[in-house]
Protein backbone atom coordinates (compact mmCIF):
# COMPACT_ATOMS: atom_id res chain seq x y z
CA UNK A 1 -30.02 -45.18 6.00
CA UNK A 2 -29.94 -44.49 9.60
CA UNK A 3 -32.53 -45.70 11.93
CA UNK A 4 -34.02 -44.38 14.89
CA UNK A 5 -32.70 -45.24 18.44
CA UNK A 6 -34.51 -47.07 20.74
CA UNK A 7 -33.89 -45.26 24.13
CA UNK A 8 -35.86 -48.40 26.15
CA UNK A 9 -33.84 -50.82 24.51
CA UNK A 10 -30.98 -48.59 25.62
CA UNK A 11 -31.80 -48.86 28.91
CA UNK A 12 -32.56 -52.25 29.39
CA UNK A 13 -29.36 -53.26 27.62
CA UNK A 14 -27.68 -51.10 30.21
CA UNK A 15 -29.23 -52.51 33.03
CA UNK A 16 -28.94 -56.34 31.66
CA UNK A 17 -24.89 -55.32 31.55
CA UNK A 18 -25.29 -53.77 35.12
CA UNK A 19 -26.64 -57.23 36.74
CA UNK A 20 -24.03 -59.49 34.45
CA UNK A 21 -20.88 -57.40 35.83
CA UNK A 22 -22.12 -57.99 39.51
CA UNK A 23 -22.89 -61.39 39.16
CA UNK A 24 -19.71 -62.80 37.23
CA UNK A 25 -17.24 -59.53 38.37
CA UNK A 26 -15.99 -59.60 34.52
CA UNK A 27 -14.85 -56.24 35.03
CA UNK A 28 -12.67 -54.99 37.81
CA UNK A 29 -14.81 -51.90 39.11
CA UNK A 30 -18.12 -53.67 39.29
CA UNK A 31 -18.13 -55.24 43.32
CA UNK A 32 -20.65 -57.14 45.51
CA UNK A 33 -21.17 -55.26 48.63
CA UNK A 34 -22.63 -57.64 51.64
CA UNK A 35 -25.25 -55.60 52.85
CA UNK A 36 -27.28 -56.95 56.50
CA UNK A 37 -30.23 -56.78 56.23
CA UNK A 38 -31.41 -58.28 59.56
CA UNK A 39 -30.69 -60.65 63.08
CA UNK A 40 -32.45 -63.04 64.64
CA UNK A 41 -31.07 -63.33 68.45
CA UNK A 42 -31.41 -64.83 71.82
CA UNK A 43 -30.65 -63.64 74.97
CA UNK A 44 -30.20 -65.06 78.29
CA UNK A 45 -29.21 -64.02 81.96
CA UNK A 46 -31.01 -62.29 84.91
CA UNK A 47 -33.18 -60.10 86.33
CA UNK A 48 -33.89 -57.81 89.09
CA UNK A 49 -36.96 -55.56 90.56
CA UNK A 50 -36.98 -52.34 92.85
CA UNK A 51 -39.71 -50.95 93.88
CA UNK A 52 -41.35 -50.91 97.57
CA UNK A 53 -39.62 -53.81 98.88
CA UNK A 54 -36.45 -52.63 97.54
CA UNK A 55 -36.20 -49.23 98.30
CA UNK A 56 -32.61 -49.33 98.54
CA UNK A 57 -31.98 -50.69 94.89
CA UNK A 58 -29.66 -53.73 96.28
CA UNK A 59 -28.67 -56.58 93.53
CA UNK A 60 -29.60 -60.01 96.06
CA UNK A 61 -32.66 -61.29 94.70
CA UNK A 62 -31.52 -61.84 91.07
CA UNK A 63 -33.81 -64.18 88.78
CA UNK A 64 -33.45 -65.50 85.82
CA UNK A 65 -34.69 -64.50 82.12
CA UNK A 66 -34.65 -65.41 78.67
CA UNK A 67 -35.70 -63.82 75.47
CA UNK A 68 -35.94 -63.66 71.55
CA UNK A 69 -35.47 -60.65 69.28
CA UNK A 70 -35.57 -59.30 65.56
CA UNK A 71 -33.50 -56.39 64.84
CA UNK A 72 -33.63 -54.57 61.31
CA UNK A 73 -30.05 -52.78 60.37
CA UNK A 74 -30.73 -49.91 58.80
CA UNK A 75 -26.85 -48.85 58.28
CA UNK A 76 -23.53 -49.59 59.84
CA UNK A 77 -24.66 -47.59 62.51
CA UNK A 78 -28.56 -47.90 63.37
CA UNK A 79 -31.04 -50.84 64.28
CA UNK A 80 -34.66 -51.10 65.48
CA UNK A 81 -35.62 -54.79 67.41
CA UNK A 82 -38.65 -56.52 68.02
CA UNK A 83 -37.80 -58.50 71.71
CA UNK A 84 -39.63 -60.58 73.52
CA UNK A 85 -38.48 -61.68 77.12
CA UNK A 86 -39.93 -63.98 79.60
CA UNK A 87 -38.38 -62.64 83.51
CA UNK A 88 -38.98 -64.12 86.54
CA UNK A 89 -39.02 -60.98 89.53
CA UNK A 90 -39.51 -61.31 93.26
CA UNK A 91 -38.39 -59.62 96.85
CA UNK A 92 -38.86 -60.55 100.70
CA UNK A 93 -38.70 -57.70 103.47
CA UNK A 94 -36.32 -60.41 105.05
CA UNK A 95 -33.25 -58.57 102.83
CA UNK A 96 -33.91 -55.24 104.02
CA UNK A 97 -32.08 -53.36 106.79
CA UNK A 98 -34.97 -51.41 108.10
CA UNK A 99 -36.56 -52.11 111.31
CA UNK A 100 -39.58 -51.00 109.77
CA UNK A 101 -38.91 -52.97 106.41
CA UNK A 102 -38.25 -55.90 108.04
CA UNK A 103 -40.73 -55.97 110.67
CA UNK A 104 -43.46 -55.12 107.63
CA UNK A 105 -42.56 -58.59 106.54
CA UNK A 106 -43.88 -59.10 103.17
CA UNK A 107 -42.90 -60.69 100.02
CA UNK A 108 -43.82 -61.38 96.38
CA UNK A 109 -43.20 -62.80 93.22
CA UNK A 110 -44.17 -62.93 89.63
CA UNK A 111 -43.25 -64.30 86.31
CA UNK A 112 -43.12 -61.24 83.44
CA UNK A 113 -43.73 -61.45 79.87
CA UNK A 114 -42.80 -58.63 77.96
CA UNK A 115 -42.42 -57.05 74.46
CA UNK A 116 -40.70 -54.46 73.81
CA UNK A 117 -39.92 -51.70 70.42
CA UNK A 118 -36.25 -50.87 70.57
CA UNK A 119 -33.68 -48.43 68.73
CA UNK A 120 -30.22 -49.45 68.75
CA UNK A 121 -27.56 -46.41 68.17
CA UNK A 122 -24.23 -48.02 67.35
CA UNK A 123 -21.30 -45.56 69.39
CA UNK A 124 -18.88 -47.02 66.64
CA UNK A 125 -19.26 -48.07 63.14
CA UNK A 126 -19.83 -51.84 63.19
CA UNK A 127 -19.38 -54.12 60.29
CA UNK A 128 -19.54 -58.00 61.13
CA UNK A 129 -16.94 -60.04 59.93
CA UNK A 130 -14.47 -57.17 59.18
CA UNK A 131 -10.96 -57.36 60.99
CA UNK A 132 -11.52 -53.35 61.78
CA UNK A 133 -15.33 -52.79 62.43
CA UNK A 134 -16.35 -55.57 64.35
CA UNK A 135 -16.57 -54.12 68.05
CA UNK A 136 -18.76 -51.59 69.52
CA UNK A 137 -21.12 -50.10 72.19
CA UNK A 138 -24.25 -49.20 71.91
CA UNK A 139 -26.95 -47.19 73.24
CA UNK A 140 -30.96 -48.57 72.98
CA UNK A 141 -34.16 -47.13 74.31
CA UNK A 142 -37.69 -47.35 73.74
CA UNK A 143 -41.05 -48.60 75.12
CA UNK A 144 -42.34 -52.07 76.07
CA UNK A 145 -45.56 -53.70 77.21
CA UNK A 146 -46.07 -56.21 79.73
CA UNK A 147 -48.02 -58.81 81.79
CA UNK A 148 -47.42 -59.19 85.84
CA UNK A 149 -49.80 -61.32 88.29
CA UNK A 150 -47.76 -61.19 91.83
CA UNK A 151 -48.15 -63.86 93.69
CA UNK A 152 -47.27 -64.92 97.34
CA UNK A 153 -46.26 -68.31 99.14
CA UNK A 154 -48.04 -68.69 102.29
CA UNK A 155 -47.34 -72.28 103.88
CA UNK A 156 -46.02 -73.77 100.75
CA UNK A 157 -48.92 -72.59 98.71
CA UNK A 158 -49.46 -69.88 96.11
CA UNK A 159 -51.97 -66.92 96.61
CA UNK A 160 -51.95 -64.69 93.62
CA UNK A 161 -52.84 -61.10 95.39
CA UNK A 162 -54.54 -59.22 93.24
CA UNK A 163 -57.72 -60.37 93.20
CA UNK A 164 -57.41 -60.27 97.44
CA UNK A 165 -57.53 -56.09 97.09
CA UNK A 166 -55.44 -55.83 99.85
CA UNK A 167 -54.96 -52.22 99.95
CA UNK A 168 -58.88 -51.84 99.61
CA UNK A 169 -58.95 -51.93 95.85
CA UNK A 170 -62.55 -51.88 94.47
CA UNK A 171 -63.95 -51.50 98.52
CA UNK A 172 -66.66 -48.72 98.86
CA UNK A 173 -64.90 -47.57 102.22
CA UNK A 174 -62.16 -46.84 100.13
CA UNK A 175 -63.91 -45.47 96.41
CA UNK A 176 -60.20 -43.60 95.64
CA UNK A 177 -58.19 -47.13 95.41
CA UNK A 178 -59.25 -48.63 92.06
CA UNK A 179 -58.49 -52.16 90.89
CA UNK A 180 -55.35 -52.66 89.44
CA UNK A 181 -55.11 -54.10 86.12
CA UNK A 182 -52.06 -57.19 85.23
CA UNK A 183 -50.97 -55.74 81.89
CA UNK A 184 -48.56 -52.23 82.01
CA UNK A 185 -46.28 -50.66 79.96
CA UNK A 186 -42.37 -49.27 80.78
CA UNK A 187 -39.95 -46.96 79.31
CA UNK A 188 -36.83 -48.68 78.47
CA UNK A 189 -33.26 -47.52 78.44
CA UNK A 190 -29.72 -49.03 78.39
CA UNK A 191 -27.08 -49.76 76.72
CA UNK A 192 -24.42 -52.46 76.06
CA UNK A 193 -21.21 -54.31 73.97
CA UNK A 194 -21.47 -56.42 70.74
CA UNK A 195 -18.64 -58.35 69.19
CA UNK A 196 -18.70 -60.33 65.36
CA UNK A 197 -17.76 -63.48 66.09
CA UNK A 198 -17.62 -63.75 62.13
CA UNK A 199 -19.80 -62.53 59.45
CA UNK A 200 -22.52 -64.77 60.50
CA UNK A 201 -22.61 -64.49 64.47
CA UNK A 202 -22.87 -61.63 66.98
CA UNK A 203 -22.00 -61.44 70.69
CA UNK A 204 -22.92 -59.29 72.92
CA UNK A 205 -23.53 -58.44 76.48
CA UNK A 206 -26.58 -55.56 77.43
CA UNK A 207 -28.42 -53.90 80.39
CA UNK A 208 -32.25 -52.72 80.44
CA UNK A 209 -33.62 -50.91 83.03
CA UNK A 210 -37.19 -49.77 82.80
CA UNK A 211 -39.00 -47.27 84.16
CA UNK A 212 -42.88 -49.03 84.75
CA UNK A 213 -46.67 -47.32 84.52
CA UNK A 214 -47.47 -49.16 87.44
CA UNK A 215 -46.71 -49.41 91.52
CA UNK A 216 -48.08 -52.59 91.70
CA UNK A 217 -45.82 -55.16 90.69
CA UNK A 218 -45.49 -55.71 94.26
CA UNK A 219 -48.65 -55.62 95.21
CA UNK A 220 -47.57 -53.12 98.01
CA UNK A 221 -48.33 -49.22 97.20
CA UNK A 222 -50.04 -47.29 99.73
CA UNK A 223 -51.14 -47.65 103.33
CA UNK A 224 -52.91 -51.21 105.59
CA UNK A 225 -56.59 -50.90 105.45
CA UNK A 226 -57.04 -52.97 108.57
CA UNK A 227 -57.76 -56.54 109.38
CA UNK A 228 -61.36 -55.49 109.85
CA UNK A 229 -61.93 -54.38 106.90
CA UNK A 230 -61.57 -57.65 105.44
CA UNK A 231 -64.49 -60.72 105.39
CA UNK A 232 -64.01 -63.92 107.75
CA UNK A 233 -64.19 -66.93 105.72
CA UNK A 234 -67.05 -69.56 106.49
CA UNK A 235 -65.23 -70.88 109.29
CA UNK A 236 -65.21 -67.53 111.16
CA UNK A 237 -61.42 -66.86 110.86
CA UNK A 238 -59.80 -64.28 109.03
CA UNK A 239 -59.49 -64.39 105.43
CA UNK A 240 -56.47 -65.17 103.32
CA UNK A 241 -56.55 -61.66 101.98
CA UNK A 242 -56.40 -60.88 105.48
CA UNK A 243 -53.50 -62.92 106.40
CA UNK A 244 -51.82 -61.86 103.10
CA UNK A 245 -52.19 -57.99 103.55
CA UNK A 246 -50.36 -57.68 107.36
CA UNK A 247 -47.63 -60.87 107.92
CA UNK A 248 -45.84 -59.28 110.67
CA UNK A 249 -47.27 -60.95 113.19
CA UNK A 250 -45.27 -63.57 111.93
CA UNK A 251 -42.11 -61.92 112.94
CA UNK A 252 -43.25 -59.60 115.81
CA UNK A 253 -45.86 -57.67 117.05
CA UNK A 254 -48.92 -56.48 114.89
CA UNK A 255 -48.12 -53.01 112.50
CA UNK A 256 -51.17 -53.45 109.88
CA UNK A 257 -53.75 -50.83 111.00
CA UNK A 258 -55.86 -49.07 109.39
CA UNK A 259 -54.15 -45.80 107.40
CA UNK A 260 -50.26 -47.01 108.79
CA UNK A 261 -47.79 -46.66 105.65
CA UNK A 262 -47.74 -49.92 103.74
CA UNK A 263 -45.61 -48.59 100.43
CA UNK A 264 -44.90 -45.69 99.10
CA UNK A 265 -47.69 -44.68 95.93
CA UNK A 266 -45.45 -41.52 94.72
CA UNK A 267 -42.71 -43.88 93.00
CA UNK A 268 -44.17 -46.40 90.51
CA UNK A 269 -41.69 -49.75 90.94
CA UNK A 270 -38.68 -50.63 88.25
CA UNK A 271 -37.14 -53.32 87.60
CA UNK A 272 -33.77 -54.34 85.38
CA UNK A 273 -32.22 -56.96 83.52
CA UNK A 274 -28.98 -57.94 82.46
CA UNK A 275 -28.62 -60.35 79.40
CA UNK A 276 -25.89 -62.45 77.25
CA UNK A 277 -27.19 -61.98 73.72
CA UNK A 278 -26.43 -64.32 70.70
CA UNK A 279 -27.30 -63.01 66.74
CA UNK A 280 -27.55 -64.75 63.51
CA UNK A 281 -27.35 -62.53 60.85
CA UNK A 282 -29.17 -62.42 57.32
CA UNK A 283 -27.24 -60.52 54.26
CA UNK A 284 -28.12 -59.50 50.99
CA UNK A 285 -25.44 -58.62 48.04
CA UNK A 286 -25.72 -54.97 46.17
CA UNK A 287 -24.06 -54.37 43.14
CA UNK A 288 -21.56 -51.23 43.71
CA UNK A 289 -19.30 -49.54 40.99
């Protein structure tokens, strides 16, 4: 008598002999494929701003920053990356070649800390751990958010400037000049090198410049308001905000008045980092006939 077939049992016999041949390679076309499925990295080196200050885009004021990322592989070929970076940024008029630059005489720093969404777009196909596939360059963009507070060192102490409006932020004589705020966003493009050290580790070396939403990471953006414009403190003297806005008296006479150029508020400020980047890679094994 013949009995009816079980097409479910079928299958699952099928797909019980599937897993077996993977797992103990008892027959010569079943394979494990490594398969990455992800990196956990950490980068390292330095970074640079240009904006205001650094019209000029020279490389002397280099500081230093570190990072962490997550990148998802999605093929031999394409990533996306979580990153977050801690930078240090700062400038002095004191590099520039300017008369006017130089006699302007400011100066600021401030630590960054930034995340940023990234796509990675291997140039080459790269496969870690192979003799054949384990170089390439790549291209990444995408968009990032970040914190700034700029901060100046007057006497061997530290003024943080925003909150001294010294453009006229927030002033009534000045209703157009708005507070800025310490958190921005920037467009981010570069590109770089990775090498597989072995299956396990990546290498790499890779520079990020980014485009910023604001002009403030300077603190310096549009034109002096004036001394005058500015409170005396209870003693009757001029006001740290008022020191802090016009500091070339310090090197020569007096430029600060009211409506002279201070910065230039049709180009929001950049800045740029170079990094040496170290992966760990996770795998996963996929059955392939």
């Amino acid at each position: 008598m013949r009995h009816p077939i079980n097409y479910l049992q079928c299958l699952k016999a099928f797909g019980l002999g599937i897993t077996l041949f993977c797992l103990t390679g008892s027959t010569a076309s079943a394979q494990q494929e490594l398969q990455y499925t992800g990196e956990l990295g950490f980068t390292a080196g330095g970074a640079h701003y240009f904006g205001d200050l650094n019209t000029r885009y020279a490389l002397n004021a280099t500081k230093p920053t570190v990072g962490v990322y997550y990148r998802k592989y999605f093929n031999d070929y394409v990533g996306a990356r979580l990153h977050f970076r801690y930078a240090q940024l700062g400038y002095s008029d004191v590099y520039n070649t300017n008369d006017f630059q130089r006699s302007r005489n400011l100066s600021f720093n401030s630590d960054i800390f930034e995340l940023g969404a990234q796509g990675d777009f291997n140039f080459f196909r790269f496969e870690p751990g192979s003799e054949e596939y384990r170089f390439t360059p790549y291209f990444t963009g995408g968009i990032s958010m970040f914190h700034y507070n700029p901060y100046a060192l007057y006497q061997g102490n530290k003024y943080f400037l925003q909150p001294m409006h010294t453009e006229g932020q927030g002033m009534a004589a000045y209703p157009d000049r708005k507070p800025y705020g310490l958190f921005s966003y920037a467009w981010l493009i570069g590109g770089g090198v990775k090498y597989s050290i072995n299956h396990r580790l990546n290498l790499g070396v890779e520079v990020l410049y980014r485009f910023t939403g604001t002009d403030y990471l300077d603190d310096v953006s549009t034109t002096y308001i004036g001394v005058e414009n500015f409170a005396l403190n209870p003693a009757g003297q001029p006001s740290m905000a008022a020191i802090l806005q016009d500091r070339s008296a310090a090197v020569g006479e007096t430029i600060g008045v009211a409506g002279r150029q201070r910065g230039n508020s049709r180009d929001r400020d950049h800045f740029a980092t170079i990094e040496i980047t170290f992966g760990i890679l996770f795998t996963s094994y996929k059955c392939r006939f």
